[in-house]
C-alpha atoms as a PDB file:
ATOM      1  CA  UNK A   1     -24.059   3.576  -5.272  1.00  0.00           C
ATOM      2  CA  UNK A   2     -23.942   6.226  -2.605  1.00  0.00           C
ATOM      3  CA  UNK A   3     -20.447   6.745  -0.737  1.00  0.00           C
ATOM      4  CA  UNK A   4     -20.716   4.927   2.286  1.00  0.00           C
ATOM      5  CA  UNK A   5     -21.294   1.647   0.267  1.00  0.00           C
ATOM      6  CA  UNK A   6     -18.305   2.233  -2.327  1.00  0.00           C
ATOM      7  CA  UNK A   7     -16.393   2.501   1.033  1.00  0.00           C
ATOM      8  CA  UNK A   8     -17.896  -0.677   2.515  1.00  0.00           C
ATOM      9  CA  UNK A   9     -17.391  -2.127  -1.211  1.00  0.00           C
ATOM     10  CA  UNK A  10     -14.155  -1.376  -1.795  1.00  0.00           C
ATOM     11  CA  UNK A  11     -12.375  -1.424   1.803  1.00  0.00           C
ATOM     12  CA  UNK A  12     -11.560   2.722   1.541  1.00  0.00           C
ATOM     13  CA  UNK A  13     -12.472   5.140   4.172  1.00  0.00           C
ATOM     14  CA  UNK A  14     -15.368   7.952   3.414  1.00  0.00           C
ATOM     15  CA  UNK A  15     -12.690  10.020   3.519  1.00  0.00           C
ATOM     16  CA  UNK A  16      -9.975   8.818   1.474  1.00  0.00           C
ATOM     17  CA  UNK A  17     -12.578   8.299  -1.538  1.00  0.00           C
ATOM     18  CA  UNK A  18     -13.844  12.418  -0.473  1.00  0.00           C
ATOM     19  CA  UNK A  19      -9.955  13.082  -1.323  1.00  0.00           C
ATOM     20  CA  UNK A  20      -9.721  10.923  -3.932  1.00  0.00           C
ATOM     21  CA  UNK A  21     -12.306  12.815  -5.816  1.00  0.00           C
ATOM     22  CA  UNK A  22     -10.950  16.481  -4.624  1.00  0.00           C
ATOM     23  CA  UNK A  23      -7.581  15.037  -6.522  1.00  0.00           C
ATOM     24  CA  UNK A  24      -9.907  14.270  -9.753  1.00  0.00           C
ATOM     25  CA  UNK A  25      -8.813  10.561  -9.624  1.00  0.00           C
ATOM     26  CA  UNK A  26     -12.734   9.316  -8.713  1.00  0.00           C
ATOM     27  CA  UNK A  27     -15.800  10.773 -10.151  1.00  0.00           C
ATOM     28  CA  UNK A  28     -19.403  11.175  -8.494  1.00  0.00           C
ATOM     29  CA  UNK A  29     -22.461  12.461  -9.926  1.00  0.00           C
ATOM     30  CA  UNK A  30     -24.491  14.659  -7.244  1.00  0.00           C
ATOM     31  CA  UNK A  31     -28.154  14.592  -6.761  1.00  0.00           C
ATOM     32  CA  UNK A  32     -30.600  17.251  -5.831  1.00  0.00           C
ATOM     33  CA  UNK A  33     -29.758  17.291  -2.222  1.00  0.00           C
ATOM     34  CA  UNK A  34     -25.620  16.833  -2.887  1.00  0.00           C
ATOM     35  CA  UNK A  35     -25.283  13.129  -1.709  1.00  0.00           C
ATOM     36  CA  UNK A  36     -22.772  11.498  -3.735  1.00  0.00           C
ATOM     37  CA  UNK A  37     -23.898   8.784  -6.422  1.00  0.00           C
ATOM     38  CA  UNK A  38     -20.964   6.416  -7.962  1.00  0.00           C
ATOM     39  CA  UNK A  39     -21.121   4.266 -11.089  1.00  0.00           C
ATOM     40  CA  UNK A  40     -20.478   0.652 -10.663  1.00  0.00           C
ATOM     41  CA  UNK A  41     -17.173   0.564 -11.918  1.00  0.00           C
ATOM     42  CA  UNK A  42     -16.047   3.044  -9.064  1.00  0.00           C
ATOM     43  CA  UNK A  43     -14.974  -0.196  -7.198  1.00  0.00           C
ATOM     44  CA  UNK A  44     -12.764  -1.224  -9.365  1.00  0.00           C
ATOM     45  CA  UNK A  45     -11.315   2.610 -10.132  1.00  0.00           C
ATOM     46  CA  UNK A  46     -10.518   2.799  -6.146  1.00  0.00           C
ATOM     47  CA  UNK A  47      -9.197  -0.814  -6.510  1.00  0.00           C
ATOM     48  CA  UNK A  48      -6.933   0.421  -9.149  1.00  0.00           C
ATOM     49  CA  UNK A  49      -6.184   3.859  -7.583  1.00  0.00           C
ATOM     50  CA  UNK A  50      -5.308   1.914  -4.011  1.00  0.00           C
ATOM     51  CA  UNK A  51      -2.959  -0.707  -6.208  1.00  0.00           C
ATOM     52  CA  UNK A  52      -0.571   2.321  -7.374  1.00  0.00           C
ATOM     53  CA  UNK A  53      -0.582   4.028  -4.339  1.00  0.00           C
ATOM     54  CA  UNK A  54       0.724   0.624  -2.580  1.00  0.00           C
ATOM     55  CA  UNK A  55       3.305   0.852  -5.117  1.00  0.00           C
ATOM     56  CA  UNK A  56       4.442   4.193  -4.065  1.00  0.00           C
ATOM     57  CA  UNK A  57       2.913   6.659  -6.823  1.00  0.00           C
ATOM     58  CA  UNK A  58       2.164   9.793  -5.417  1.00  0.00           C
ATOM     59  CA  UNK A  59      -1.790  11.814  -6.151  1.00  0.00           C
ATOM     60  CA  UNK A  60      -0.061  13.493  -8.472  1.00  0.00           C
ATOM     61  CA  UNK A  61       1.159  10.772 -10.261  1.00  0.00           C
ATOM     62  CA  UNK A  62      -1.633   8.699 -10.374  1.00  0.00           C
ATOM     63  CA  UNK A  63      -3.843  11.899 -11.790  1.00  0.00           C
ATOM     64  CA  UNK A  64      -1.561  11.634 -14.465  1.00  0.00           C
ATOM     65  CA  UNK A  65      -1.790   8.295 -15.241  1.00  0.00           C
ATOM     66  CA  UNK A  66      -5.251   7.817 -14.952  1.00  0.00           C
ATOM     67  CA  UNK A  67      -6.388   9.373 -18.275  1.00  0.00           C
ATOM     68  CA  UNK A  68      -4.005   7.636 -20.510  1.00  0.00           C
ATOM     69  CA  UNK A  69      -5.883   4.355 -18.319  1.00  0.00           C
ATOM     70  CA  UNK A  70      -9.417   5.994 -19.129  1.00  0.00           C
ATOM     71  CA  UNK A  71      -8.482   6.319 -22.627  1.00  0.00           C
ATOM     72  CA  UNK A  72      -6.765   2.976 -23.055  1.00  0.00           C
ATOM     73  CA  UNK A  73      -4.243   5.226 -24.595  1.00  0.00           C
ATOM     74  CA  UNK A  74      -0.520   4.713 -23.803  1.00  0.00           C
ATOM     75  CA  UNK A  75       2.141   7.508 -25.146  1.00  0.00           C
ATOM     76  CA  UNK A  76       5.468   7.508 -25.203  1.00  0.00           C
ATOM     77  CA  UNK A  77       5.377   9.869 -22.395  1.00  0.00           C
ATOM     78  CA  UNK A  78       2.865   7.927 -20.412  1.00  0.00           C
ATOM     79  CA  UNK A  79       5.001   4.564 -21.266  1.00  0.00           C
ATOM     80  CA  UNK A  80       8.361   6.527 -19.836  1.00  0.00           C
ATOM     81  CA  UNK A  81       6.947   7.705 -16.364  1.00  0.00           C
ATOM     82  CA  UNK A  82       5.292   4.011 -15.939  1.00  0.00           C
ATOM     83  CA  UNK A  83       9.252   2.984 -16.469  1.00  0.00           C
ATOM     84  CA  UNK A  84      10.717   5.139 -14.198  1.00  0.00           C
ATOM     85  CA  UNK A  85       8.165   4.001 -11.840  1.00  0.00           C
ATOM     86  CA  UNK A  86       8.937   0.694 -11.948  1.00  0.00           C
ATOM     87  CA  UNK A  87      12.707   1.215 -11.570  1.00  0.00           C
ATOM     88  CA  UNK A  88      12.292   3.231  -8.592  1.00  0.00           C
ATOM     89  CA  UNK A  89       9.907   0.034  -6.988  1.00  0.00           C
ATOM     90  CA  UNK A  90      12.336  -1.963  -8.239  1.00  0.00           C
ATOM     91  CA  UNK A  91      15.532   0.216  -6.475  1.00  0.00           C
ATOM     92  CA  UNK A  92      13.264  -0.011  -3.558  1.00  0.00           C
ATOM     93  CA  UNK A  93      12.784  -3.666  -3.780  1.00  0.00           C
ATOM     94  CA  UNK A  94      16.248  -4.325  -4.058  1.00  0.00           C
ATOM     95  CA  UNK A  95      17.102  -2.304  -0.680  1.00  0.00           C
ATOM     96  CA  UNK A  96      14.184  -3.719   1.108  1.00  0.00           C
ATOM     97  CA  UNK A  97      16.390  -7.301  -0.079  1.00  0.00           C
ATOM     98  CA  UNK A  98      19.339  -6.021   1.495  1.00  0.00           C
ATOM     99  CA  UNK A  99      18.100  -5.039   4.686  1.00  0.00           C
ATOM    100  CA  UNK A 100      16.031  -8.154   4.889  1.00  0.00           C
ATOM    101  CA  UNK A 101      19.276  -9.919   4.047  1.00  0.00           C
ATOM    102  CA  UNK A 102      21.302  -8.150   6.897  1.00  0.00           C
ATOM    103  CA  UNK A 103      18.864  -9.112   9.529  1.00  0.00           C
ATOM    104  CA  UNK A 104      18.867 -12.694   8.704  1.00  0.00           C
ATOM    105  CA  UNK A 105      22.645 -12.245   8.807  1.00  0.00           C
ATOM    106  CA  UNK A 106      22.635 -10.774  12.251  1.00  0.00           C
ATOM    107  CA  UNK A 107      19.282 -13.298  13.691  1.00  0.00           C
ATOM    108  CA  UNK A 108      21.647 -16.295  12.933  1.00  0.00           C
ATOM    109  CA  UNK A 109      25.040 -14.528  14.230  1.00  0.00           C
ATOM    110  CA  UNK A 110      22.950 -14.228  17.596  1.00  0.00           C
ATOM    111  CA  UNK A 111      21.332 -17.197  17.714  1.00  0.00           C
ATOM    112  CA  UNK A 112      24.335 -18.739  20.219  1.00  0.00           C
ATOM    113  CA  UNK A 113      26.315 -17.846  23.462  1.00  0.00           C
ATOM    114  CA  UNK A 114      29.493 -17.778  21.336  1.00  0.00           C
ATOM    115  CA  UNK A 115      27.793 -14.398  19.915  1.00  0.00           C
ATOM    116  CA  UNK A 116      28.933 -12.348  22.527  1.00  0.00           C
ATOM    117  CA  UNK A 117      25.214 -10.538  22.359  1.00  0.00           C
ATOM    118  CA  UNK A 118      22.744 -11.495  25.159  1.00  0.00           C
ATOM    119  CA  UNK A 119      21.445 -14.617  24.780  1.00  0.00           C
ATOM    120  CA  UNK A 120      18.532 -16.230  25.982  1.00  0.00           C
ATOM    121  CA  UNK A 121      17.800 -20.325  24.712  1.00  0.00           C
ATOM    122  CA  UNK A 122      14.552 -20.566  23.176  1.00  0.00           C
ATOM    123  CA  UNK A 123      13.251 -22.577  25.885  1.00  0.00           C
ATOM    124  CA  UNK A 124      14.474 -19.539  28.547  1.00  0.00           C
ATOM    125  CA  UNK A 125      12.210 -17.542  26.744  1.00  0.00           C
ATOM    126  CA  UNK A 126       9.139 -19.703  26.874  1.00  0.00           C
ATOM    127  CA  UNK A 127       9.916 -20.874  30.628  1.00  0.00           C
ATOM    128  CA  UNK A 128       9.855 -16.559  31.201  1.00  0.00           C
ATOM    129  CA  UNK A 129       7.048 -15.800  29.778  1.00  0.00           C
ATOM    130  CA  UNK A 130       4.861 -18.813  31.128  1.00  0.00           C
ATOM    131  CA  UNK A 131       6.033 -17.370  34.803  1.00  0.00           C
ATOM    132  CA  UNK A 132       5.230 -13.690  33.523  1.00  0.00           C
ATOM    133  CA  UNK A 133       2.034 -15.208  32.413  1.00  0.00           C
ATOM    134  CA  UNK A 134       1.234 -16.580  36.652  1.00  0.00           C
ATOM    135  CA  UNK A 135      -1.341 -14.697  39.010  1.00  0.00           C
END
C-alpha cells in the first residue's frame, strides 16, 4: 500500500509515518519513481509503534524495542528496560491519581457558600448562560 493509504488506514499523518521511517521504526520498499510501497502488516507496526508512544516511550526507545518485537526475542536486557518502563507509567499513573484526587477534593470543598470561594448555584449558572445565549 502506498503512504497516503497506510495514513488513511492507520489514523497517522503522512508525516509522522515519513519520520517514523527516518527513525528506522517503519519500513517501505521504493519503486522506480521513489513512491513509497508498505507491506500489509505496516498497519499494525504503526498501531503498535503509536501504542508505546501513548505510553510515553521515546523514538529512541521504541527503536530499541522493536527488534527484540521483530524477532519475538526477549533478553534480559530487553525484559529490564520494558520494566523500568512500566514503573515509570506506573509513577506517572500514580501522580496523575493524586492530582485527580486533589481536584475532586477541592470541586466538593467549593461546591457551597460556606466555602468562602465564589460561588455560583448550579441553576445561576444555567439562568446566565441562557441570558448570554439572547439576541
Amino acid at each position: 500500500m502506498r503512504i497516503g493509504e497506510l495514513a488513511a488506514r492507520s489514523g497517522v499523518s503522512v508525516r509522522a509515518l515519513r519520520y517514523y521511517e527516518e527513525q528506522g521504526l517503519l519500513k517501505a520498499d521504493r519503486s522506480e519513481s521513489g513512491q513509497r510501497h508498505y507491506p500489509e502488516s505496516a498497519a499494525d507496526r504503526v498501531e503498535l509503534i503509536q501504542t508505546l508512544y501513548s505510553a510515553g516511550l521515546s523514538s529512541r526507545t521504541v527503536a530499541e524495542l522493536l527488534p527484540c518485537v521483530d524477532a519475538k526475542v526477549s533478553t534480559p536486557e530487553s525484559r529490564a528496560r520494558l520494566a523500568a518502563e512500566r514503573d515509570r507509567i506506573n509513577a506517572q499513573i500514580t501522580a496523575l491519581t493524586r492530582t485527580r484526587d486533589n481536584l475532586d477534593a477541592v470541586i466538593a470543598s467549593t461546591g457551597t457558600p460556606a466555602s468562602g470561594c465564589a460561588w455560583i448555584a448550579d441553576q445561576d449558572v444555567a439562568a446566565r448562560a441562557s441570558l448570554s445565549a439572547m439576541p
